[in-house]
Protein backbone atom coordinates (compact mmCIF):
# COMPACT_ATOMS: atom_id res chain seq x y z
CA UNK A 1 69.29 7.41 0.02
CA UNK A 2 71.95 4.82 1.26
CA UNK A 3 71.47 1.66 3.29
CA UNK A 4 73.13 3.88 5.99
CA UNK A 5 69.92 5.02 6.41
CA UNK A 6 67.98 1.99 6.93
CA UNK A 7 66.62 2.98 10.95
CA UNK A 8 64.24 5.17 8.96
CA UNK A 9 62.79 2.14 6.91
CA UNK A 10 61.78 1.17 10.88
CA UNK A 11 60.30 3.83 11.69
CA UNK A 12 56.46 3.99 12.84
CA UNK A 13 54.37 6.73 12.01
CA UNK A 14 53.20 6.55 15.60
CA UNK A 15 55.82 6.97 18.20
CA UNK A 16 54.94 3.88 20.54
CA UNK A 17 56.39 5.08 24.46
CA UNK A 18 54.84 1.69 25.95
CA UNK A 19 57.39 -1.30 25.64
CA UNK A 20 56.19 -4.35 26.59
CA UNK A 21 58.79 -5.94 29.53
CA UNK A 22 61.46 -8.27 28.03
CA UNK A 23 59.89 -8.32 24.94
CA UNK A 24 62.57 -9.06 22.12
CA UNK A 25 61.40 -9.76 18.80
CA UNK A 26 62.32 -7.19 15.56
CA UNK A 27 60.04 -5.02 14.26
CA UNK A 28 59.47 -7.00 11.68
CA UNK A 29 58.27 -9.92 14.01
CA UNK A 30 55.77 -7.23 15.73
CA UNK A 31 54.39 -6.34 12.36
CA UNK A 32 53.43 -9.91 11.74
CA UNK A 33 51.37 -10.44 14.84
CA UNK A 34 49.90 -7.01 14.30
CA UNK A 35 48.26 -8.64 11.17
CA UNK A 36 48.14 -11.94 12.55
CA UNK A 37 45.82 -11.23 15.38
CA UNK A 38 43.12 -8.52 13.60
CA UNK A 39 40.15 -8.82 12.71
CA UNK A 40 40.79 -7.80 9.06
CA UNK A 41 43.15 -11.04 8.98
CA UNK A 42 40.41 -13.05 10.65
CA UNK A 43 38.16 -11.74 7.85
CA UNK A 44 39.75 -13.76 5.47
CA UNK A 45 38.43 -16.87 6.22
CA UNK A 46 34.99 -15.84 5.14
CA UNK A 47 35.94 -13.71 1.99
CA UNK A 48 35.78 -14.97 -1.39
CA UNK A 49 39.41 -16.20 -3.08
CA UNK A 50 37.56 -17.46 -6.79
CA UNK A 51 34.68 -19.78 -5.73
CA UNK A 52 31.98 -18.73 -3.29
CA UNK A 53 32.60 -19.52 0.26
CA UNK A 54 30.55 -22.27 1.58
CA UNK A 55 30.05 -23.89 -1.53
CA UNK A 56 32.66 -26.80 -0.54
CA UNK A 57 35.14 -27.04 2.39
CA UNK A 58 38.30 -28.22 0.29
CA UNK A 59 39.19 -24.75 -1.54
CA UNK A 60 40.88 -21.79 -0.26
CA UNK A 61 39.80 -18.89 1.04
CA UNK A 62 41.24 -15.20 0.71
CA UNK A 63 43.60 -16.73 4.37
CA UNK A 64 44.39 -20.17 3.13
CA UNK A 65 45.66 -18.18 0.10
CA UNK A 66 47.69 -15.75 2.30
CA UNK A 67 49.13 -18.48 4.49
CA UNK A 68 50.08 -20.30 1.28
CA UNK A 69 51.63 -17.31 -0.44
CA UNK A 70 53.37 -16.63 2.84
CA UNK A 71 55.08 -19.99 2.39
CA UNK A 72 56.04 -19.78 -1.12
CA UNK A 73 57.29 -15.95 -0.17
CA UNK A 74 60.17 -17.06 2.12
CA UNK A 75 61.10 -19.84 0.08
CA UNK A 76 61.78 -17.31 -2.93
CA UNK A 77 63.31 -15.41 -0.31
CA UNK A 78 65.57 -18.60 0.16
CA UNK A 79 66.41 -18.71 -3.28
CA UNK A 80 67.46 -14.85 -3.82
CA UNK A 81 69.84 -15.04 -0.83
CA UNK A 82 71.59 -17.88 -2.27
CA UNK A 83 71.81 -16.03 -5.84
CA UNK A 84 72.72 -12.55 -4.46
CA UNK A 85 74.10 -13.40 -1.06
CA UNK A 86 75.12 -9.16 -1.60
CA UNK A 87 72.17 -8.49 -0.68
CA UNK A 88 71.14 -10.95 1.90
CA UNK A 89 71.03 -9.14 4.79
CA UNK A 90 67.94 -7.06 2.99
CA UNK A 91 65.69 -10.16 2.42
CA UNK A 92 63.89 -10.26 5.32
CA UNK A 93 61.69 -13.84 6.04
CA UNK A 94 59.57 -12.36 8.89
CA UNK A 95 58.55 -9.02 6.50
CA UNK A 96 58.08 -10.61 3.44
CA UNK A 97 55.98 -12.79 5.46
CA UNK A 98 54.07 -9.92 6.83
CA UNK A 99 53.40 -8.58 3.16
CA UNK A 100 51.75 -11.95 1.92
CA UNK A 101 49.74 -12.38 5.35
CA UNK A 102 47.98 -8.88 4.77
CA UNK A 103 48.09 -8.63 0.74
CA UNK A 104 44.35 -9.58 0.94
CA UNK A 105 43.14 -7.31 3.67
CA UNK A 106 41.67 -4.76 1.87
CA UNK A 107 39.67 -7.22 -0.73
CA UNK A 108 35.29 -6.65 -0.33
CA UNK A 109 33.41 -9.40 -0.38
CA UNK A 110 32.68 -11.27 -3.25
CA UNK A 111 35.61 -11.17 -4.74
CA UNK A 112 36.04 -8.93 -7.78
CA UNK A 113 32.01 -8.64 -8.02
CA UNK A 114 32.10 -6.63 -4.49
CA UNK A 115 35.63 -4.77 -6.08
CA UNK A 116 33.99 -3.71 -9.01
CA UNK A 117 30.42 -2.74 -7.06
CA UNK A 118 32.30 -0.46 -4.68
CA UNK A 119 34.17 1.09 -6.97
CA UNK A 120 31.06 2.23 -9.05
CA UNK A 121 29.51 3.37 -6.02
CA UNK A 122 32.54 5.62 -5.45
CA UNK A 123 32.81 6.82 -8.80
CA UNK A 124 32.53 10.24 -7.80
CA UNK A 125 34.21 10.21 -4.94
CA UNK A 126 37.86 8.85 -5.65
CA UNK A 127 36.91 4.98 -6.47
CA UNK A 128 37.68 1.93 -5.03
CA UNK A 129 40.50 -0.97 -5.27
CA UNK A 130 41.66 -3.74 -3.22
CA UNK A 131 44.90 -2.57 -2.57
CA UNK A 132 44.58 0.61 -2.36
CA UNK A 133 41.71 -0.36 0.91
CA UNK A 134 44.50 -3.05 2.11
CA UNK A 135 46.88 0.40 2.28
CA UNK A 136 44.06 2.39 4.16
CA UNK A 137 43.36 -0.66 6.68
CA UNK A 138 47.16 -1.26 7.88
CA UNK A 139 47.81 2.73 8.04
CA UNK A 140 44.51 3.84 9.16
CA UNK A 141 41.29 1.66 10.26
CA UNK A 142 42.69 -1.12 11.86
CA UNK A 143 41.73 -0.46 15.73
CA UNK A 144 45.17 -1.29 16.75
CA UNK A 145 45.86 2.36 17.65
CA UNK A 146 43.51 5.04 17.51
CA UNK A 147 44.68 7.12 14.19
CA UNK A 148 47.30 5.27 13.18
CA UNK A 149 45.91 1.53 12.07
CA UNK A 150 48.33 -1.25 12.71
CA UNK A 151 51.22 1.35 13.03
CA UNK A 152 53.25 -0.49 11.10
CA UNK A 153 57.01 -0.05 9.94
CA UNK A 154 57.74 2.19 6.92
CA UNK A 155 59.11 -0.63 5.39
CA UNK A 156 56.37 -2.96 5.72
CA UNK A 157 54.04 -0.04 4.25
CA UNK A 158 56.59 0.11 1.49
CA UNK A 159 56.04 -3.51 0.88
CA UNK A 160 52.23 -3.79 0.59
CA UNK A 161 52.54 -0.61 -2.22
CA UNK A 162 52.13 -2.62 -5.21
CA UNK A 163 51.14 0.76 -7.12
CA UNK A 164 52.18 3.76 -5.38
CA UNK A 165 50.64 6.43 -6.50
CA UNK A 166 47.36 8.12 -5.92
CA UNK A 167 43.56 7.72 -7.87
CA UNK A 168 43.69 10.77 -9.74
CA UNK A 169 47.28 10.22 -11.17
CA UNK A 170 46.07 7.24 -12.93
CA UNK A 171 42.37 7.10 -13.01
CA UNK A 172 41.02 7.97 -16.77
CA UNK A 173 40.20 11.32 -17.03
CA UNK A 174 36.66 12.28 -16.24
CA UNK A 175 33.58 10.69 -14.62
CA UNK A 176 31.87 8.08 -16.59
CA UNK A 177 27.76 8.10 -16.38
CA UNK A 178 26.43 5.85 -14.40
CA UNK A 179 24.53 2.63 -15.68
CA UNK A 180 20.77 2.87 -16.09
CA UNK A 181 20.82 0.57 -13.14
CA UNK A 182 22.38 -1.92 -10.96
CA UNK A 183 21.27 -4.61 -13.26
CA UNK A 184 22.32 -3.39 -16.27
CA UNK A 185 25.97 -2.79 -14.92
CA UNK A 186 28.80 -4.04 -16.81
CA UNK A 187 31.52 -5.18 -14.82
CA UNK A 188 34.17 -4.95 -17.72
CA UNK A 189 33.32 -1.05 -17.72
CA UNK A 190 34.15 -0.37 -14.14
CA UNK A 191 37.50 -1.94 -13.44
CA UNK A 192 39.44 0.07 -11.00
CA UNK A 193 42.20 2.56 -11.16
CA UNK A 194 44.80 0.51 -9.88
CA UNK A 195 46.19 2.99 -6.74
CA UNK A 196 45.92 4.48 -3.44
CA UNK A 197 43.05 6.74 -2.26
CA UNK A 198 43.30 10.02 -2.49
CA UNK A 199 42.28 11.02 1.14
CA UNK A 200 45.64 8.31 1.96
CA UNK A 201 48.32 10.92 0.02
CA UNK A 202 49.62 12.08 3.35
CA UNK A 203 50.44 8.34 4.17
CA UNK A 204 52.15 7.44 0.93
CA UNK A 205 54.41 10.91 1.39
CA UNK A 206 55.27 9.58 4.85
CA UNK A 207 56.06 6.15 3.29
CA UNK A 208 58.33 7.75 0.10
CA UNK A 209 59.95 10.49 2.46
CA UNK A 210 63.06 8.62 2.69
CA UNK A 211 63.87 9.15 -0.49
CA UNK A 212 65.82 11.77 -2.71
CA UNK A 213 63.73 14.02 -4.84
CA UNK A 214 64.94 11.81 -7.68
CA UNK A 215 64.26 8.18 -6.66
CA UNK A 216 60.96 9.37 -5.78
CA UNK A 217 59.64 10.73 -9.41
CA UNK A 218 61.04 7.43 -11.20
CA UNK A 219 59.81 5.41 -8.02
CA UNK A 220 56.20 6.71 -8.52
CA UNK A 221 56.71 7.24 -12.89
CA UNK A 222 53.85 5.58 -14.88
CA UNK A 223 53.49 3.32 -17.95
CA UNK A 224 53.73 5.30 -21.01
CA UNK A 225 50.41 3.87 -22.10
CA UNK A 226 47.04 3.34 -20.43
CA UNK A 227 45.45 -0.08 -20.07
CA UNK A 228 42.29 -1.58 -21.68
CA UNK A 229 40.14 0.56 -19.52
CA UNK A 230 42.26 3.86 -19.95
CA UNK A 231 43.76 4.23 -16.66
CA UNK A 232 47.54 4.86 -16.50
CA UNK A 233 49.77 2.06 -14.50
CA UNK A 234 52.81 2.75 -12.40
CA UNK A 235 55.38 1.28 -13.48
CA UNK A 236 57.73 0.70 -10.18
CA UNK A 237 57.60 -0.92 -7.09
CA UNK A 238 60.13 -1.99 -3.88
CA UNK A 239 61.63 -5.04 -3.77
CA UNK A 240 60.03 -6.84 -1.43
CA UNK A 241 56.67 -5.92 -2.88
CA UNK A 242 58.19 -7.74 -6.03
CA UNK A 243 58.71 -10.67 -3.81
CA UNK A 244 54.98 -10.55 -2.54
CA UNK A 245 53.39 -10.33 -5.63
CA UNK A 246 55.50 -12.76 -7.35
CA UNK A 247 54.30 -15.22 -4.26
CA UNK A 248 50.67 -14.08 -4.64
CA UNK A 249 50.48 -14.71 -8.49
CA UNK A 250 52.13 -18.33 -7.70
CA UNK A 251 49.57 -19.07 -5.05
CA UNK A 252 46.87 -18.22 -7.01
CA UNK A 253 48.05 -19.47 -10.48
CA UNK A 254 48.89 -22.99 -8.83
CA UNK A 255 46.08 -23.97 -5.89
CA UNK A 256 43.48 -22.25 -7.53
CA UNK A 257 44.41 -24.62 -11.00
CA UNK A 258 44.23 -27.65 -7.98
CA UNK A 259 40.79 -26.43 -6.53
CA UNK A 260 39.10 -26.67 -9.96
CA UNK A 261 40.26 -29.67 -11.34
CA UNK A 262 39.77 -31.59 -7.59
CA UNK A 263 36.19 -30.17 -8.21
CA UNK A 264 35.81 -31.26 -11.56
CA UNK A 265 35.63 -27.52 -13.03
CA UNK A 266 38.48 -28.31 -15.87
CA UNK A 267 39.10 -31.12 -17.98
CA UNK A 268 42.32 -32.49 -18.83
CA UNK A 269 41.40 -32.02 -22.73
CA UNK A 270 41.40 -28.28 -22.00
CA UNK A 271 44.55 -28.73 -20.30
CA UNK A 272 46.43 -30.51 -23.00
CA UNK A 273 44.93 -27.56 -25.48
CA UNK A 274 45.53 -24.36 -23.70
CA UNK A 275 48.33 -25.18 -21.73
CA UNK A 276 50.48 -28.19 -22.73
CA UNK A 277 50.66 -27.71 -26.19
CA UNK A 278 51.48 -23.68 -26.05
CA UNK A 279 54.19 -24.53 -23.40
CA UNK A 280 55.75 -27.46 -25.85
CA UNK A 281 55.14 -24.84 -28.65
CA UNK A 282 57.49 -22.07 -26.79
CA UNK A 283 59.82 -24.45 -25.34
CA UNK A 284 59.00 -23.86 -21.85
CA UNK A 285 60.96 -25.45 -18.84
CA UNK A 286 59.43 -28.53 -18.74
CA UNK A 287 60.31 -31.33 -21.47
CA UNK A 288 56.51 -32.81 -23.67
CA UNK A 289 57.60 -36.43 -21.57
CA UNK A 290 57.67 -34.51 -18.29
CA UNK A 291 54.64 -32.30 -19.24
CA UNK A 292 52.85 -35.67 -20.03
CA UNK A 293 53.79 -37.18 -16.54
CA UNK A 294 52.48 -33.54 -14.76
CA UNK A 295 49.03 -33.79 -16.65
CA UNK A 296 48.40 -37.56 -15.71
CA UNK A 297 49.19 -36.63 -12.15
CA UNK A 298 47.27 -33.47 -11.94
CA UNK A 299 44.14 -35.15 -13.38
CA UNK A 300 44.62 -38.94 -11.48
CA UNK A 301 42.25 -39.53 -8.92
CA UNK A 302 44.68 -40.86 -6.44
CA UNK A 303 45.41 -37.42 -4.22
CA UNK A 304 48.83 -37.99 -3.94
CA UNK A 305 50.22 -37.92 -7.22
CA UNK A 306 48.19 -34.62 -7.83
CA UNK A 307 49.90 -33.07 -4.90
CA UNK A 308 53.24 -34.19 -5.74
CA UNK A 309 52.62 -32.13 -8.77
CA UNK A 310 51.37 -29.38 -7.97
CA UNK A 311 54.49 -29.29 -5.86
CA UNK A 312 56.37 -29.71 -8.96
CA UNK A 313 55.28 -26.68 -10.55
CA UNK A 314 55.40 -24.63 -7.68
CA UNK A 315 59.29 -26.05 -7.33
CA UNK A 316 59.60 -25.14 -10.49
CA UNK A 317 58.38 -21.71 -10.38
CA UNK A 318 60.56 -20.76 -6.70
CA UNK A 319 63.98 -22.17 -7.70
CA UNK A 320 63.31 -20.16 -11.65
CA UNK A 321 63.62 -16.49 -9.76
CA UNK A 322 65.94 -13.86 -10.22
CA UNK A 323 66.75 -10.14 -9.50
CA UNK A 324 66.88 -7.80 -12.35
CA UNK A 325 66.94 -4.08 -11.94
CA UNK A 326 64.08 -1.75 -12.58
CA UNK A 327 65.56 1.60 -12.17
CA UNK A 328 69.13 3.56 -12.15
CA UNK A 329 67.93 6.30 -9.88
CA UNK A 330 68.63 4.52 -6.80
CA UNK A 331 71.45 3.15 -4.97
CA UNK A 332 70.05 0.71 -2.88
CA UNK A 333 68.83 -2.52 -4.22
CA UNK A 334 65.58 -1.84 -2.07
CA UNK A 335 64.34 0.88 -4.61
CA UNK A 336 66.79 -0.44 -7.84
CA UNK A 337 65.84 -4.32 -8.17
CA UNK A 338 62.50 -6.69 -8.41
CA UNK A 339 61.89 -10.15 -8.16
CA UNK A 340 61.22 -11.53 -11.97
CA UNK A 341 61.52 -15.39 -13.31
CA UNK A 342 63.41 -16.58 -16.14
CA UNK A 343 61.81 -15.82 -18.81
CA UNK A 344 60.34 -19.88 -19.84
CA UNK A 345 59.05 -19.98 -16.51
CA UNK A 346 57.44 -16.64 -16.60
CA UNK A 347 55.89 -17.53 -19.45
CA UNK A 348 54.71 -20.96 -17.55
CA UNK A 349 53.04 -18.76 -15.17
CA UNK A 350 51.76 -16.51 -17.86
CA UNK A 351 50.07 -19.65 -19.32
CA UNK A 352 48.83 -21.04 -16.07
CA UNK A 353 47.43 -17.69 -15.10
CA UNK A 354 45.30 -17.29 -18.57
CA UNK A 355 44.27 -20.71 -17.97
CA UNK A 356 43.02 -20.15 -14.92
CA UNK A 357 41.21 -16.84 -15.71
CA UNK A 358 39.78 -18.63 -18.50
CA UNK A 359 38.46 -21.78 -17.30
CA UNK A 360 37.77 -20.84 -13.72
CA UNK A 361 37.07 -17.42 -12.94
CA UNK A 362 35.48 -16.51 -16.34
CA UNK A 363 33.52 -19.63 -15.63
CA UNK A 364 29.08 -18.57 -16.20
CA UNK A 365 28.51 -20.72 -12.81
CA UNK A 366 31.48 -18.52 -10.87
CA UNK A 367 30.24 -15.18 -12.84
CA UNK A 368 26.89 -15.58 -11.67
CA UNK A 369 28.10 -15.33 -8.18
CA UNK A 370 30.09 -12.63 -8.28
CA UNK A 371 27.12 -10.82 -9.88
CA UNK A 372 25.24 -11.65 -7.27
CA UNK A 373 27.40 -10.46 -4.74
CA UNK A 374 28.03 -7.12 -6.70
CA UNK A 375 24.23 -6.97 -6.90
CA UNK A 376 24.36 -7.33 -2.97
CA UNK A 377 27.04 -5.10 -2.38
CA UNK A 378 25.62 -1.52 -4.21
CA UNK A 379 22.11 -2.45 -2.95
CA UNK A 380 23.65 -2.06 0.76
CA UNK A 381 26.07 0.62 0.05
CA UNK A 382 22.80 2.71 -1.85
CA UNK A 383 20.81 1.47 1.11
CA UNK A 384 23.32 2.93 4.07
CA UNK A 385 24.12 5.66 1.72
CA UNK A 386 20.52 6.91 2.34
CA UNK A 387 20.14 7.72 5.46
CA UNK A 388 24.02 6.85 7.38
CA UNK A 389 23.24 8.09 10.50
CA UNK A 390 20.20 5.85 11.03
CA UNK A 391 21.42 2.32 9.78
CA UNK A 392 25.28 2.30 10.14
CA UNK A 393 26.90 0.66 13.52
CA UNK A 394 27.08 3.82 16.00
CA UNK A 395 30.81 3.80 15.83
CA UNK A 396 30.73 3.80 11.79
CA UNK A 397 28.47 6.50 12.28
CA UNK A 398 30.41 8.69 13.94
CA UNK A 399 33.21 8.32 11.40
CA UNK A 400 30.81 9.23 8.57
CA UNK A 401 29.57 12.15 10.85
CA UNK A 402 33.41 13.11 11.65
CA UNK A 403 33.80 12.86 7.60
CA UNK A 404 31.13 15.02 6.76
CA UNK A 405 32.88 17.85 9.43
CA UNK A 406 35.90 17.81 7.02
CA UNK A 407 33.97 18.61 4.55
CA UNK A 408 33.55 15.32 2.70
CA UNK A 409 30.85 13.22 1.43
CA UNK A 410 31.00 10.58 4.00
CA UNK A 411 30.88 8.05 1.48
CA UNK A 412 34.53 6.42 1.93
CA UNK A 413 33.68 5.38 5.56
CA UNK A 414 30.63 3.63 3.54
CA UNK A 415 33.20 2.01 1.66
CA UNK A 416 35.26 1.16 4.55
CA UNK A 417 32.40 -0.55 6.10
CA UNK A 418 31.22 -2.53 3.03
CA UNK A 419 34.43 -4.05 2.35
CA UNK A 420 35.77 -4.94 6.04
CA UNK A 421 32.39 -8.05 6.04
CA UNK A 422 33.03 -11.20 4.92
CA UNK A 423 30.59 -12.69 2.77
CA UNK A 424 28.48 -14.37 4.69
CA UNK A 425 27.98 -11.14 7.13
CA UNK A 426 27.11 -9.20 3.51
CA UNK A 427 24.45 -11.94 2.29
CA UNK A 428 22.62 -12.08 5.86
CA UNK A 429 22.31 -8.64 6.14
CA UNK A 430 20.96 -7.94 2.70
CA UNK A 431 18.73 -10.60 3.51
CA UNK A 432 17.77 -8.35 6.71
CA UNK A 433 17.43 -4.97 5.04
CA UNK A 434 15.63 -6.79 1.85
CA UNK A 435 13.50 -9.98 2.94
CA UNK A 436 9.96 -9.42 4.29
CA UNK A 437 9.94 -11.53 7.17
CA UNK A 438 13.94 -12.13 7.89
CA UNK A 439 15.73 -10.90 10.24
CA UNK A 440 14.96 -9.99 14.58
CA UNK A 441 16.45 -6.94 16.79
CA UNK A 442 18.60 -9.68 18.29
CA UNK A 443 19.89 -10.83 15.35
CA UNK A 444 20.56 -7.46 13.43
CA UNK A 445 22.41 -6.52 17.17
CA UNK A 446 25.06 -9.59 16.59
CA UNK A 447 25.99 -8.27 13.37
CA UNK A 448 26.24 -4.22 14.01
């Protein structure tokens, strides 16, 4: 494959004949505002990023996240064009946009509670993972065409691929037993397969075509090891999905570090122990005076002087990137090179990362929320599971009818419709299937 060939990368799967009069933007352009204006996107504001929606209106949400990351994302952008103006013309602001926008999409509610619930539920049926269902939206479910979701460009498909290969090439072998029940259900024991769905191959071959025999097998090659839980990892991905995820860890590394300590969730002793002293230890980028100076800020109770650095790190953390290259079977920096930082400043994200895992989302009071919400989420799915036909939405009903033609189980288009609600829409409909007393025709009609 040569960059001669990039009208393919624009190609839609879909062959659109209506052109809207005068209409001039890129493709690109039109595969933002295809995620901009659905309802996945919408979603967002209701879904989980690390602490529960609705318990404060300062923190982000799964969209404040994505509009953020979409910021830092053009801004590395920025800084890779001025490094490699070579490649230039490939680093596209308006698609790497697009990728951070709809990164989220395919997250359930209740953050990795609902990701971990749905993917025990479909244990025997091909599993479940975020990105892989953020995949499946943009090519398939989204109601912007009929069969052909958003209909976006190949490219922008490449882009959101952050592991592309399919469930069964990576998922450990075998089915585990289930848990003696929902309560008992450890969440450490059920972490997805990172990949696409199965019943999405034909998509992903439509995606890779492009590319020579070759490119494609070290394109889609795996870790030589498995991870913790024994699934395999790919080890490859496109360049501006490098881009993407290097915004997305950023984002989350950075304002979700600002949403706890604004709410009082981390202490500035556990800063100084987990984080300022390893970074002084390792000689990371930032001097022990200047780290001293960031941790009064971050902690000071005048706002300002924590934004300006939080700004700082994430400053820091734009202007450190760099291209490297991850494979020699390609000759187009699309396929050959990825977005990495210097290596002090990866390891300040590294740090920042653990810290936040640590002291936020490993936090009892967040934990017991995202059990909850996994408790929520398999007691619908079981629930709908039951008897589809006479408690889904008529339209999701027909799908899981249409499923069950093919010869399926019909449980995927359960899946689907557990993890397109926000978390609210979850909750008050548990709460309408569950509660003696809750819930009225009218009501239950709003939310079908």
């Amino acid at each position: 494959m040569s960059d001669s060939l990039t009208p393919l990368w624009l190609e839609r799967r879909f062959q659109e004949n209506k052109q809207r009069k005068n209409d001039q933007r890129h493709p690109y352009q039109r595969d933002k505002a295809r995620v901009l204006h659905s309802a996945a996107f919408r979603r967002l504001q209701a879904k989980t990023q690390v602490l529960g929606v609705g318990m404060n209106d300062f923190y982000r949400t799964r969209l404040t996240h994505s509009l953020e990351a979409a910021q830092i994302g053009t801004a590395l952008n920025a800084q890779l064009r001025l490094q490699s103006p070579d490649i230039a013309t490939l680093l596209d602001d308006q698609l790497i946009e697009t990728l951070c926008l709809a990164h989220d999409i395919g997250h359930p509610p209740f953050g990795h509670g609902g990701e971990v619930a749905l993917n025990y539920m479909m244990r025997e049926h091909g599993g479940f993972e975020g990105n892989g269902q953020t995949f499946r939206i943009l090519a398939r479910l989204e109601p912007y065409t009929q069969d052909y979701g958003m209909n976006l460009t190949r490219r922008t498909l490449l882009g959101i691929l952050k592991y592309p290969v399919c469930h069964r090439q990576v998922a450990r072998p075998g089915v585990q037993g289930p848990a003696a029940n929902f309560r008992q259900l450890k969440a450490s024991d059920w972490q997805p397969a990172k990949a696409l769905f199965d019943d999405d191959e034909a998509i992903l071959d439509w995606v890779l075509s492009p590319m020579s025999d070759d490119e494609r097998s070290a394109f889609q090659s795996l870790k030589p090891e498995p991870d913790t839980n024994g699934h395999r990892r790919s080890r490859h991905k496109s360049l501006d999905c490098s881009i993407m995820e290097l915004a997305d860890d950023i984002a989350y590394s950075v304002h979700d570090l600002e949403d706890a300590i604004v709410l009082g969730i981390v202490k500035q002793s556990r800063w100084q122990e987990e984080v300022v002293e390893p970074l002084i230890g390792a000689g990371g980028p930032f001097s022990p005076t200047q780290l001293s100076r960031l941790s009064d800020d971050l902690f000071c109770p005048e706002h300002y002087r924590r934004k300006d650095a939080i700004g700082t790190l994430v400053n820091a953390l734009i202007t450190a990137v760099t291209l490297e290259t991850q494979s020699d079977k390609s000759i187009t920096p699309l396929l050959s090179q990825r977005a990495r930082l210097h290596p002090e400043h990866h390891g300040l994200l590294k740090v920042l990362k653990a810290f936040v895992l640590t002291n936020v989302i490993r936090k009892p009071e967040v934990q017991l929320l995202e059990f909850k919400g996994q408790q929520m989420v398999m007691e619908l799915f079981e629930a709908f599971a039951s008897d589809p036909q006479r408690l889904l939405p008529s339209t999701t009903a027909r799908r899981w009818q249409d499923d069950i033609t093919r010869g399926n189980s019909g449980n995927r288009v359960i899946a689907d419709y557990l993890s397109g609600m926000t978390d609210e829409f979850a909750a008050r409909l548990h709460e309408n299937l569950f509660t003696p007393r809750s819930g009225n025709l009218f009501e239950l009609q709003s939310r079908m």
